[in-house]
N, C-alpha and C. Protein backbone atom coordinates (compact mmCIF):
# COMPACT_ATOMS: atom_id res chain seq x y z
N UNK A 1 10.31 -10.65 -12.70
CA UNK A 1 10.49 -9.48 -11.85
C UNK A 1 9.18 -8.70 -11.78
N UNK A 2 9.31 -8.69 -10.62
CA UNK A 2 7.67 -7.20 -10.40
C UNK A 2 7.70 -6.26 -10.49
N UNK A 3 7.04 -5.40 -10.98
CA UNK A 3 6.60 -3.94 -11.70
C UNK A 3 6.71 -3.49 -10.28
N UNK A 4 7.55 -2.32 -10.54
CA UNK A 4 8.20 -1.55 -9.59
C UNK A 4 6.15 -0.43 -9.34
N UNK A 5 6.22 0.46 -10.14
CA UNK A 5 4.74 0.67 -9.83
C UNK A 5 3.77 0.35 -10.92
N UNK A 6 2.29 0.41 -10.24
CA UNK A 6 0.85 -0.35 -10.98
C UNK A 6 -0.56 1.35 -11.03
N UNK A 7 -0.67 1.12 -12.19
CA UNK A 7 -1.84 2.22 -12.15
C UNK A 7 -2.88 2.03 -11.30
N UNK A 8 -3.62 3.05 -10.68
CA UNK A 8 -4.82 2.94 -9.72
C UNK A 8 -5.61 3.73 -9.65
N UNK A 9 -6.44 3.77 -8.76
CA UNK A 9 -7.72 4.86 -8.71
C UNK A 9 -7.22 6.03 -7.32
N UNK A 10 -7.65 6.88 -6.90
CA UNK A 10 -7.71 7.69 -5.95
C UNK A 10 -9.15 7.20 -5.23
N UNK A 11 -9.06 7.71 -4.22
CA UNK A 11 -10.50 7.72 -3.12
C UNK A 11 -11.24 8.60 -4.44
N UNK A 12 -11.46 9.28 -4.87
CA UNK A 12 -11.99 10.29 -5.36
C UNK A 12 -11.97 10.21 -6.88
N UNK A 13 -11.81 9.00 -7.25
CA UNK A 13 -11.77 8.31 -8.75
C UNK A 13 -10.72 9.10 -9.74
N UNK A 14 -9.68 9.66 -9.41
CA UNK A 14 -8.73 10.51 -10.02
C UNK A 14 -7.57 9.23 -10.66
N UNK A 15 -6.52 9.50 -11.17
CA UNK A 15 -5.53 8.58 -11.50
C UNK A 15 -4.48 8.63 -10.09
N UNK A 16 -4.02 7.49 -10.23
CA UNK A 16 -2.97 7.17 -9.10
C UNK A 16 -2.14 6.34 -9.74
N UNK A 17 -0.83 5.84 -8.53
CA UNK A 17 -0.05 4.97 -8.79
C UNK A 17 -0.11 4.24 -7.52
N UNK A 18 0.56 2.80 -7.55
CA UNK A 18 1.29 2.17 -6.41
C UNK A 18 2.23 1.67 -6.17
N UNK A 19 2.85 1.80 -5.05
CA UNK A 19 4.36 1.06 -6.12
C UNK A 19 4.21 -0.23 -5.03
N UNK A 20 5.63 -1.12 -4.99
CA UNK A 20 5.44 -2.36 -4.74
C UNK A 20 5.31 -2.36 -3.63
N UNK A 21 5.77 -1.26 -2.88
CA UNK A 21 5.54 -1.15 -0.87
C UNK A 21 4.24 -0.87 -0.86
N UNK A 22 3.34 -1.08 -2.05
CA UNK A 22 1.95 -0.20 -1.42
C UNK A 22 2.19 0.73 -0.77
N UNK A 23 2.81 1.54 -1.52
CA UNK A 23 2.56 3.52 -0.89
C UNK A 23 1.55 3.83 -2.44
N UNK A 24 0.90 4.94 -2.06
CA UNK A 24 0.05 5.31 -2.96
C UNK A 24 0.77 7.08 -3.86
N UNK A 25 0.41 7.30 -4.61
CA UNK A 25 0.88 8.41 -5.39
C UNK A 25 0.08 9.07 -5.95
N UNK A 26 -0.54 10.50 -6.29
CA UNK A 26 -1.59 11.14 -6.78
C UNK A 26 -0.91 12.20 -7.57
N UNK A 27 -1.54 12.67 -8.75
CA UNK A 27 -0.89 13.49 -9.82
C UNK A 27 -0.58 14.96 -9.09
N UNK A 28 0.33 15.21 -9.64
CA UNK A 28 0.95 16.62 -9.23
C UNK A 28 2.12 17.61 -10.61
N UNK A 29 0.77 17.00 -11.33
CA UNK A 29 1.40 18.16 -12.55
C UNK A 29 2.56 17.80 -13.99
N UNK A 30 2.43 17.80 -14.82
CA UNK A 30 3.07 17.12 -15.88
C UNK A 30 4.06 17.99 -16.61
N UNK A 31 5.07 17.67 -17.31
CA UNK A 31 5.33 18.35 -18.21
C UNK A 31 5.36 18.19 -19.79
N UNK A 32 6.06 18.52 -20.75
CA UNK A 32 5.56 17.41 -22.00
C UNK A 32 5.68 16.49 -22.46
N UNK A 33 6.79 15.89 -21.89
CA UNK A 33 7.01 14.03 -21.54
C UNK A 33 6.93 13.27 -20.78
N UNK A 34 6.69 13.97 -19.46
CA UNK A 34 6.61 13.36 -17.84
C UNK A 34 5.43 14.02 -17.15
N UNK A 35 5.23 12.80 -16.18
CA UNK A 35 4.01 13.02 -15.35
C UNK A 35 4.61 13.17 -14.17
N UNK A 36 4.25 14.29 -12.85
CA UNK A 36 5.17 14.15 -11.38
C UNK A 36 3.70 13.59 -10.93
N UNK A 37 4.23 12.50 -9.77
CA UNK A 37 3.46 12.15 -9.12
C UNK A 37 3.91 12.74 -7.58
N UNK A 38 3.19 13.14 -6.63
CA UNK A 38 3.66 12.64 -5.03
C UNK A 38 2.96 11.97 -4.25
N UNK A 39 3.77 11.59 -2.87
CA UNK A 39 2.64 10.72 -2.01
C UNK A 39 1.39 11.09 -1.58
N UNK A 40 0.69 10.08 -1.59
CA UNK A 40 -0.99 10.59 -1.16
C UNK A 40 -0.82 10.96 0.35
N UNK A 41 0.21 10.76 1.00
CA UNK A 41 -0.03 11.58 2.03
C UNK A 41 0.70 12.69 2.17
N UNK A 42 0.58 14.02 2.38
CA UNK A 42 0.89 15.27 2.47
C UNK A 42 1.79 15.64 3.30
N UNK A 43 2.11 14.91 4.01
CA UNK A 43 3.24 15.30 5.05
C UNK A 43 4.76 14.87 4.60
N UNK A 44 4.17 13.82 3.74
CA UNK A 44 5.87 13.09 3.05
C UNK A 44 6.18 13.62 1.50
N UNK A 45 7.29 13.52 2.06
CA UNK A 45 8.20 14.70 0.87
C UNK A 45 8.18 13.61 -0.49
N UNK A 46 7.78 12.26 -0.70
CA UNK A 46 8.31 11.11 -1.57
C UNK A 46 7.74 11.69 -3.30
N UNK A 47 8.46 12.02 -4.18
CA UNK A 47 7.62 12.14 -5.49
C UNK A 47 8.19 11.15 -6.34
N UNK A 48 7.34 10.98 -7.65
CA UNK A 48 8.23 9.92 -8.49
C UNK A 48 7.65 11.02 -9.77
N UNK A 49 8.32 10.29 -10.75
CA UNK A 49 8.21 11.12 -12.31
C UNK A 49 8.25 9.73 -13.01
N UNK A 50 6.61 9.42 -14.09
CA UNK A 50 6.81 8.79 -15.19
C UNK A 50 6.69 9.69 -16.50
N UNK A 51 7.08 9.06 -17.01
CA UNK A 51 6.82 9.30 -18.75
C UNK A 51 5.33 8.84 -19.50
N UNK A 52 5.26 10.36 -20.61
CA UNK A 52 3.70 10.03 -20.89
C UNK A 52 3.94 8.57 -21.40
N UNK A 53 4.37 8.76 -22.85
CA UNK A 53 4.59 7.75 -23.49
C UNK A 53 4.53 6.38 -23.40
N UNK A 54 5.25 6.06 -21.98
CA UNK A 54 4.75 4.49 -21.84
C UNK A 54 4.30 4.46 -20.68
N UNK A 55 4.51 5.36 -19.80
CA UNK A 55 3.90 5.10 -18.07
C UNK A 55 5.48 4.58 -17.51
N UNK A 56 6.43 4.07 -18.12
CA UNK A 56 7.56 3.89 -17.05
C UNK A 56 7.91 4.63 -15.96
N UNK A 57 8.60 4.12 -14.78
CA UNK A 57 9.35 5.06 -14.12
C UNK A 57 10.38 5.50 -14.82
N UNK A 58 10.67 7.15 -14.23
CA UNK A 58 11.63 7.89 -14.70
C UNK A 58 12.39 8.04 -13.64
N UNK A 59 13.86 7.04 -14.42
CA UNK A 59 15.12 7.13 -12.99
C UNK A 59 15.40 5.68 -12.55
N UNK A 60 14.11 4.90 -12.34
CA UNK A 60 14.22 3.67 -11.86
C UNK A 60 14.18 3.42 -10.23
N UNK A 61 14.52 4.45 -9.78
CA UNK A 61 14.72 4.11 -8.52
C UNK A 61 13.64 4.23 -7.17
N UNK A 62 12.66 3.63 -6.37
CA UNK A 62 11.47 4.28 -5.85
C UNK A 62 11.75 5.20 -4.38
N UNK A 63 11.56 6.24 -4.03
CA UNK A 63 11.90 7.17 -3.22
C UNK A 63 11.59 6.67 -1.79
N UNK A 64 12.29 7.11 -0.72
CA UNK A 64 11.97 6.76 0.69
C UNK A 64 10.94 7.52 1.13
N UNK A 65 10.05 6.98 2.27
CA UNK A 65 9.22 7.53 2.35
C UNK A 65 9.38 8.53 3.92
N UNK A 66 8.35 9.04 4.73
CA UNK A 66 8.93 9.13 5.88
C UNK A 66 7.52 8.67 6.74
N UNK A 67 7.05 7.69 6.20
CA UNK A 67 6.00 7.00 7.03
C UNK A 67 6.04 5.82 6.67
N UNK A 68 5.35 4.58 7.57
CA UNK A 68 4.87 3.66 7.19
C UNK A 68 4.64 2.84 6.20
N UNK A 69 4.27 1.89 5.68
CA UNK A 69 3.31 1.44 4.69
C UNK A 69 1.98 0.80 5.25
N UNK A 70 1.05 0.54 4.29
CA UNK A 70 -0.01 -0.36 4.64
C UNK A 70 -0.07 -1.93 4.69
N UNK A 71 1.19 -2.22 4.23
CA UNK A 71 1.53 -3.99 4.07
C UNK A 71 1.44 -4.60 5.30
N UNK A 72 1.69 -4.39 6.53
CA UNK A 72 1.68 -4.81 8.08
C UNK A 72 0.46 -4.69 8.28
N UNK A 73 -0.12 -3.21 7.96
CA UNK A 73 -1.75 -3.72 8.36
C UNK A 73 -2.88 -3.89 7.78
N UNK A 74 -2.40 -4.50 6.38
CA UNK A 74 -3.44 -5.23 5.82
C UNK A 74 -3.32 -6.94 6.18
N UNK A 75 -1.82 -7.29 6.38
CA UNK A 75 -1.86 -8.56 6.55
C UNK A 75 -2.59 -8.84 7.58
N UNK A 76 -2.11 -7.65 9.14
CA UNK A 76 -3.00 -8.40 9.97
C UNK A 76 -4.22 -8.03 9.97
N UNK A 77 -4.81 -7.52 9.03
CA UNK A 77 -6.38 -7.27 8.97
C UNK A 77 -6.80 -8.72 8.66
N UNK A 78 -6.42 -9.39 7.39
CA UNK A 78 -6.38 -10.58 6.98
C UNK A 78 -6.60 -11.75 8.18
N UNK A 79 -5.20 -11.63 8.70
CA UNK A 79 -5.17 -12.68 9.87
C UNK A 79 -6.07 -12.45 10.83
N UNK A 80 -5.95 -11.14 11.28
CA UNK A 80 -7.36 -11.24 12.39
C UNK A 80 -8.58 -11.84 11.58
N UNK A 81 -9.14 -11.20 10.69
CA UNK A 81 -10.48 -12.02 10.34
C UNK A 81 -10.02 -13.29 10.24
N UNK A 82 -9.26 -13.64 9.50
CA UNK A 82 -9.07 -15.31 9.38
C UNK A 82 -9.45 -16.11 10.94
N UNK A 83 -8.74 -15.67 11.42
CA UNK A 83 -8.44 -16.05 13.30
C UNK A 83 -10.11 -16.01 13.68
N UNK A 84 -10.61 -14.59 13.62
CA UNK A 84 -11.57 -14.47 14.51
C UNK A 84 -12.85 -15.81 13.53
N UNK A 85 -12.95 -15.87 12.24
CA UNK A 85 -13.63 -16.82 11.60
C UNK A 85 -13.49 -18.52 12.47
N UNK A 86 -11.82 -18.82 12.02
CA UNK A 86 -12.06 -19.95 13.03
C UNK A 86 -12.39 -19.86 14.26
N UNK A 87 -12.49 -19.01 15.20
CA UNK A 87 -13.01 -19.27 16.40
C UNK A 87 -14.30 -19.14 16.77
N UNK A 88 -14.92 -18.52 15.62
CA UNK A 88 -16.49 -17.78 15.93
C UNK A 88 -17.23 -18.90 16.56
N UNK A 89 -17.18 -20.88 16.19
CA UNK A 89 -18.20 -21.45 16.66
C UNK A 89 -17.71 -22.20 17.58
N UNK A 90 -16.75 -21.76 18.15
CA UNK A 90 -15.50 -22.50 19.37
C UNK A 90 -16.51 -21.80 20.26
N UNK A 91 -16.72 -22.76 20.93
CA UNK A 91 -17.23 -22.88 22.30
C UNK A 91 -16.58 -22.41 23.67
N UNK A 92 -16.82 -21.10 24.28
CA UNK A 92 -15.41 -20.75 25.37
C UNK A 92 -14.26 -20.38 25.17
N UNK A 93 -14.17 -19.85 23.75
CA UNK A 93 -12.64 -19.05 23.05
C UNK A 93 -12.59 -17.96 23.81
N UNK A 94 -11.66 -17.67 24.59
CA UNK A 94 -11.29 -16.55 25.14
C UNK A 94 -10.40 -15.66 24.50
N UNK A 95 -10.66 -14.64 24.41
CA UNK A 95 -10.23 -13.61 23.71
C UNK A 95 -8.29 -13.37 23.50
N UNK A 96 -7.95 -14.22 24.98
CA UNK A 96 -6.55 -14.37 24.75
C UNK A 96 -5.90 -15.12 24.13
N UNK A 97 -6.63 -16.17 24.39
CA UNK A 97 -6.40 -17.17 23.13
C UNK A 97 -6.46 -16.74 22.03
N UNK A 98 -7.91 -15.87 21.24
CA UNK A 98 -7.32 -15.41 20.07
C UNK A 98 -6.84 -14.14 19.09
N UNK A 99 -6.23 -13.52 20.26
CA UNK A 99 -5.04 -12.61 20.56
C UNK A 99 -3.78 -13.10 19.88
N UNK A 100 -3.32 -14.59 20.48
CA UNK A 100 -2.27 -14.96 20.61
C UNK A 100 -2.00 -15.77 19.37
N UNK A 101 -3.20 -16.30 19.24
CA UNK A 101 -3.40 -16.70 17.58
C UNK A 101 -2.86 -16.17 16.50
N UNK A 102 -3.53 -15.13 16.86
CA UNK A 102 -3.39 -13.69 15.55
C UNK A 102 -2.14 -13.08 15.50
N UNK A 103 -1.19 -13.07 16.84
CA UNK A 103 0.10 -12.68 16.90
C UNK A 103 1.00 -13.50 16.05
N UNK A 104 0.94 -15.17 16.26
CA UNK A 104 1.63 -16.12 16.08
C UNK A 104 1.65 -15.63 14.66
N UNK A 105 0.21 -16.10 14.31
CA UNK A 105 0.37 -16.36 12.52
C UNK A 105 0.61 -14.66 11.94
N UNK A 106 0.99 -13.82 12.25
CA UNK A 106 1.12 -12.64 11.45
C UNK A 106 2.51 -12.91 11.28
N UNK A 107 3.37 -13.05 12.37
CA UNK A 107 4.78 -13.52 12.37
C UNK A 107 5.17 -14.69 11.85
């Protein structure tokens, strides 16, 4: 089973979390057994609470968010470069062609 969340860095070299949706989490204050974390983005209400002691989640359960994740567009960051690599020494690749490429294999 996979670790619900993984320790990390901030843009700004601070402590973070991630959890398995790749949403990100930045400290927001402790108390004397627990750490609150919330989302790195400011508009979403999502917090989690670990414990000093081992770093577990507290509760178990990971919160909804009210945005996105980054998993959709890192994959197709991936696939586009992949895509645009094989075509770079294709002779007459038209751009729709690898458009359609990049659609296929993300799906």
């Amino acid at each position: 089973m996979a670790a619900l969340i993984s320790a990390t860095r901030t843009r700004k070299g601070g402590d973070g979390l991630r959890d398995k949706y790749n949403f990100n989490y930045v400290g927001n204050g402790s108390g004397l057994k627990t750490i609150n974390w919330r989302c790195s983005n400011r508009k979403c209400k999502a917090t989690l609470t670990t414990r000093k002691s081992t770093g577990n989640l507290f509760g178990g359960d990971l919160p909804d968010h009210t945005h996105g994740n980054q998993l959709l567009k890192m994959e197709a960051s991936k696939t586009e470069k992949a895509v645009l690599a094989q075509y770079a020494g294709v002779q007459g690749a038209k751009p729709a062609t690898v458009l359609q490429e990049i659609s296929y294999n993300i799906f």
